[in-house]
Protein backbone atom coordinates (compact mmCIF):
# COMPACT_ATOMS: atom_id res chain seq x y z
CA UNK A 1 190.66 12.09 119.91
CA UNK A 2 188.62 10.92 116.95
CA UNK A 3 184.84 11.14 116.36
CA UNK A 4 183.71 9.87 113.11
CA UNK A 5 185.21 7.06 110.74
CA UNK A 6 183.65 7.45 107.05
CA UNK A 7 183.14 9.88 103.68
CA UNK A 8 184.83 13.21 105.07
CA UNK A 9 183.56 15.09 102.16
CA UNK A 10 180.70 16.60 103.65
CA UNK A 11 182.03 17.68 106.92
CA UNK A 12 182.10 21.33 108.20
CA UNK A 13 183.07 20.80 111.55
CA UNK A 14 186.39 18.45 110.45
CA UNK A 15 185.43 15.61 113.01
CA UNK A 16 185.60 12.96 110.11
CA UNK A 17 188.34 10.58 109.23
CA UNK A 18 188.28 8.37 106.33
CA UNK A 19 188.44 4.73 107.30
CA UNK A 20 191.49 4.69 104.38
CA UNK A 21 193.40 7.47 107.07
CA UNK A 22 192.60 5.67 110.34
CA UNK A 23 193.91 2.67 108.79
CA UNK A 24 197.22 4.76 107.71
CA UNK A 25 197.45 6.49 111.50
CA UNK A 26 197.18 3.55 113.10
CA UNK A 27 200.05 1.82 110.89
CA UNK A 28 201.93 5.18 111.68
CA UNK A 29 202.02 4.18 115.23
CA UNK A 30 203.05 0.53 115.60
CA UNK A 31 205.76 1.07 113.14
CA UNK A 32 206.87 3.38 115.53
CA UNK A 33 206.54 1.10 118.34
CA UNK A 34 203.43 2.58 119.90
CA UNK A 35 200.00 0.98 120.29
CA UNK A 36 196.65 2.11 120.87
CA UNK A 37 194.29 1.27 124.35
CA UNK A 38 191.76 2.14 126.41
CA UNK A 39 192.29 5.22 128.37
CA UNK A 40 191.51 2.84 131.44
CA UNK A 41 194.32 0.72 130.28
CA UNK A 42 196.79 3.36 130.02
CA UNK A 43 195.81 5.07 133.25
CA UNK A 44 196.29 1.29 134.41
CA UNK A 45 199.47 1.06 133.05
CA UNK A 46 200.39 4.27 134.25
CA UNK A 47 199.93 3.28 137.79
CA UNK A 48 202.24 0.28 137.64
CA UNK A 49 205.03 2.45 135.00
CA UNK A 50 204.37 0.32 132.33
CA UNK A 51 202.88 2.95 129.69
CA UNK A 52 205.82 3.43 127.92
CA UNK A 53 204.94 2.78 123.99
CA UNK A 54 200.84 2.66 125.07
CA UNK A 55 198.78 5.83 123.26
CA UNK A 56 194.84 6.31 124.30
CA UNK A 57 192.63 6.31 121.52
CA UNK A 58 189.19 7.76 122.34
CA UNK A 59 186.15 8.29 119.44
CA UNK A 60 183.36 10.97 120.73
CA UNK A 61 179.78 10.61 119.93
CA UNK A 62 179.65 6.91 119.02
CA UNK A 63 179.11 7.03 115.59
CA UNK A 64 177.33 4.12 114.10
CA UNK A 65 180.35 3.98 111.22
CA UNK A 66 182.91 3.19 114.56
CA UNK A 67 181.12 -0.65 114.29
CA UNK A 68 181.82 -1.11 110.38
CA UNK A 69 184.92 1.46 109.69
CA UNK A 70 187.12 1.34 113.08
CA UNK A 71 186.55 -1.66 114.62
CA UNK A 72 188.44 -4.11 111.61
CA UNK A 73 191.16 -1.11 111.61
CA UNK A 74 191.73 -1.42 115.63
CA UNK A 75 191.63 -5.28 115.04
CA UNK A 76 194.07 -5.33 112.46
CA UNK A 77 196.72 -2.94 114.01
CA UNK A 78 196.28 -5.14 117.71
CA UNK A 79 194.89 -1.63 118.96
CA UNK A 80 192.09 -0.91 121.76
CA UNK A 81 190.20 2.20 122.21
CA UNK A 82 187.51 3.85 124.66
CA UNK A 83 184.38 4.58 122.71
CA UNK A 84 182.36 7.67 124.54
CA UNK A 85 178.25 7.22 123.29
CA UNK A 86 175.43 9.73 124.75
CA UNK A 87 172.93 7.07 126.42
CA UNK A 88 169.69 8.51 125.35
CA UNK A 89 170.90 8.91 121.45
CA UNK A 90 171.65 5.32 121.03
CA UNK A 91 169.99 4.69 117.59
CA UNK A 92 169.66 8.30 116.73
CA UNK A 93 171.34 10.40 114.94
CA UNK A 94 173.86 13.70 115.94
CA UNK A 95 171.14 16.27 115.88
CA UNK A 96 173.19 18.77 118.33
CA UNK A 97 175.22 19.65 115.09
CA UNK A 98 173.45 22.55 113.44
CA UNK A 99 175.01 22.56 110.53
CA UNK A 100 174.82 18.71 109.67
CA UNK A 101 175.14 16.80 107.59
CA UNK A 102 173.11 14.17 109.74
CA UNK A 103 174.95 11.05 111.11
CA UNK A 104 173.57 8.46 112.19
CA UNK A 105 175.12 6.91 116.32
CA UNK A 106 175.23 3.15 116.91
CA UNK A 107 171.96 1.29 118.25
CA UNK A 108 172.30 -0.51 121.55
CA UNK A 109 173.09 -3.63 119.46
CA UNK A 110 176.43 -1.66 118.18
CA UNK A 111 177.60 -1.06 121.54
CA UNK A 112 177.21 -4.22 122.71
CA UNK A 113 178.55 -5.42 119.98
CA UNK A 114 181.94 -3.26 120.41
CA UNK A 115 182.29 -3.65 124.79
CA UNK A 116 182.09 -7.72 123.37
CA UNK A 117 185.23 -6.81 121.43
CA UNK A 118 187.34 -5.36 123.96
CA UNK A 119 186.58 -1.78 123.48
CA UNK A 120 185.99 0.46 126.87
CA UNK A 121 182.30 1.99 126.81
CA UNK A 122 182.02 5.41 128.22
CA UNK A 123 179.99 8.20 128.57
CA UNK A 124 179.14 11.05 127.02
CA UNK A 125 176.62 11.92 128.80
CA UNK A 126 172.73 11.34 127.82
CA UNK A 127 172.08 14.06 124.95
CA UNK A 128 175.25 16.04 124.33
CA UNK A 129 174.77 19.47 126.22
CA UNK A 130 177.53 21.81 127.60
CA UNK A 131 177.45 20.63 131.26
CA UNK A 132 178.74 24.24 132.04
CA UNK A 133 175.61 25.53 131.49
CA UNK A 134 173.16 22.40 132.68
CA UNK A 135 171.31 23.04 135.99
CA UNK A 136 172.05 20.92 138.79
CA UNK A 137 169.10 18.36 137.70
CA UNK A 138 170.50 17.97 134.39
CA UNK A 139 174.31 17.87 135.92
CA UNK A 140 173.15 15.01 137.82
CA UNK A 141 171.44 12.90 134.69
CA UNK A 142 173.86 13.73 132.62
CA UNK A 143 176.80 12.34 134.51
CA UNK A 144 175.07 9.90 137.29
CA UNK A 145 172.28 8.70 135.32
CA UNK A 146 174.01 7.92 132.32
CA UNK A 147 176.64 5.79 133.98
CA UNK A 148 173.93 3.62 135.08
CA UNK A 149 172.51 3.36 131.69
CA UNK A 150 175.49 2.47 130.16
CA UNK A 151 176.29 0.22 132.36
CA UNK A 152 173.18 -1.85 131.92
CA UNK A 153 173.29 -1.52 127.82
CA UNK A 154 176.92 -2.72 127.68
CA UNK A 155 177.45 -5.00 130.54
CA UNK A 156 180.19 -3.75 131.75
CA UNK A 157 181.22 -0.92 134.20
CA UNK A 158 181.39 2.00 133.00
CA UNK A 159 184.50 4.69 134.40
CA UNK A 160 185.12 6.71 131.96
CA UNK A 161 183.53 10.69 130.95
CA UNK A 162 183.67 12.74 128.73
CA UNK A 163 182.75 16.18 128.54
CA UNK A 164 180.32 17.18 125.26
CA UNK A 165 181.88 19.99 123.27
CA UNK A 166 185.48 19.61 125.25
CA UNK A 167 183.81 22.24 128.21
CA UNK A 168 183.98 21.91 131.77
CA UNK A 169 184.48 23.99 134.98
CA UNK A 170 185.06 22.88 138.58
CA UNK A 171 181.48 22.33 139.35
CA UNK A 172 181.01 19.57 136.02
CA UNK A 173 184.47 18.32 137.49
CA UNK A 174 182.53 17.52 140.72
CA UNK A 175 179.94 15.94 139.43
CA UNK A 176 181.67 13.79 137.23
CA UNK A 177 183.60 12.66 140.29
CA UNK A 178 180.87 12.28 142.36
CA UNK A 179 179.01 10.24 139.92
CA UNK A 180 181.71 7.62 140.58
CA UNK A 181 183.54 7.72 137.34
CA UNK A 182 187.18 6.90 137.68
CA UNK A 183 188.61 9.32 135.14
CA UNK A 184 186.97 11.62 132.72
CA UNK A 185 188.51 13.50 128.89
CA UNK A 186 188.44 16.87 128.12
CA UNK A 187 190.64 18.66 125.08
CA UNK A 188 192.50 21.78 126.61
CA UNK A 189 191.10 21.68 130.54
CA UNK A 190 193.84 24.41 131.63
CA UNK A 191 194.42 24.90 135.35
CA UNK A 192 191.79 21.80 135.87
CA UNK A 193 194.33 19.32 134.06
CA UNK A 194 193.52 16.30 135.99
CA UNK A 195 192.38 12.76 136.08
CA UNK A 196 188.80 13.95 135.77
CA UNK A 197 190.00 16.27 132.80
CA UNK A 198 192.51 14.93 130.91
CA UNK A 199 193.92 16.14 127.81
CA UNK A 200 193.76 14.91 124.07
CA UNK A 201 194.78 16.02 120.80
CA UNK A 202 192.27 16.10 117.87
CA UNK A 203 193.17 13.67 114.71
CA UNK A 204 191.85 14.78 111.91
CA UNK A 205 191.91 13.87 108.33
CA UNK A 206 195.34 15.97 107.25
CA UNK A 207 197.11 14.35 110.08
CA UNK A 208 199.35 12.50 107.96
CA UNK A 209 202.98 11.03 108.91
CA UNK A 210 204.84 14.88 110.01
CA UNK A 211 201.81 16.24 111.69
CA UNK A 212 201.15 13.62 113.97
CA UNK A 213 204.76 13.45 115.03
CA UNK A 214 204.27 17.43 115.45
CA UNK A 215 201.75 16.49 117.41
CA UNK A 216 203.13 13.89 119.91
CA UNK A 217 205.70 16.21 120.36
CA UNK A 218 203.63 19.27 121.29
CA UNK A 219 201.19 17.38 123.52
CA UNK A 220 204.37 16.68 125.44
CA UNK A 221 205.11 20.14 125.55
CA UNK A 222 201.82 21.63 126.39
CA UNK A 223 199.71 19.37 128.39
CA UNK A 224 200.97 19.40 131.45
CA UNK A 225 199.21 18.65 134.69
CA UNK A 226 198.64 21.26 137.37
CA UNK A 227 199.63 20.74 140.77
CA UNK A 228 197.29 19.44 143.51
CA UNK A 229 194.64 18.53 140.93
């Protein structure tokens, strides 16, 4: 899981990556034999047992930075990735972060421009609210309505969620699903580990070499998915 791809100076909540260190994490993997996709492509593969060596690479928020920052990196390395954008943001900036600094998300020209590279759009849902607490209006625009959007903007179907500030429960679970998405991300869903809340570790800017083979290793460990979901 990785948000934005620039300066990390300036960066309270630790979401930031230089583009230096993404270059460095991604070399980290296909020395080791691994490569980064989609998550649609390694559910895909999944299906037919054929993920061995594939690793899901999702960035939150859709950053305008992903365009000129990640985008040469995944080239370079061979690597895909799911990009998650909020559909009424597109050109704005992330002004759900209190604390800043300001960041400004790609324009509907920058995701365009990335589903025409291979990368999987999907949503974040329009604005970036905690569908925990949304009433059932919101629920339903913020899941349904931005599929649609999406869809339209990038041209291609869009069947992928995920869930603004990692939180769900069983009834933003349902509406995901019922909005037709095919699979949706979480961080640490508990008991509603599932296809429409799947788990992800956070990459940050220490994760160098030893942590993120600590990390593989513990997502193994932890992450498992409950029965029946």
């Amino acid at each position: 899981m990785y948000h934005s791809v620039a300066d990390c100076r300036d960066d309270p909540y630790g979401i930031t990556v230089t583009p230096a260190r993404l270059d460095a994490q991604l070399g980290w993997l296909r020395r080791r034999g691994l490569r980064g996709v989609s998550v649609a492509e390694l559910l895909a593969a999944r299906e037919r047992g054929a993920a061995r060596g594939l690793v899901g690479l999702t960035f939150d928020d859709g950053y305008a930075d992903f365009a000129e920052n990640a985008l040469p990196r995944l080239r370079r390395w061979g690597c895909g990735a799911t990009l998650f954008v909020l559909a009424e943001r597109l050109g704005g900036d992330n002004a759900w972060d209190p604390r800043g600094p300001r960041k400004p998300l790609l324009t509907t020209d920058g995701v365009r421009r990335a589903a025409a590279e291979g990368v999987e759009i999907g949503s974040h849902g329009l604005t970036h609210v905690d569908l925990t607490r949304a009433d059932d209006d919101t629920l339903y625009a913020e899941t349904a309505g931005s599929r649609a959007r999406l869809a339209d903007i990038a041209g291609t179907p869009v069947t992928g969620f995920c869930y603004p500030y990692g939180t769900l429960d069983a009834r933003a679970v349902d509406a995901v699903r019922g909005a037709g998405y095919g699979y949706a991300c979480a961080i640490d869903p508990g008991p509603l580990t599932g296809r429409y809340a799947l788990p992800r570790v956070h990459i940050g800017q220490r994760d160098t070499a030893v942590r993120l083979l600590l990390k593989t290793r513990l997502h193994r460990l932890r992450r498992r998915p409950a029965a029946g979901v």
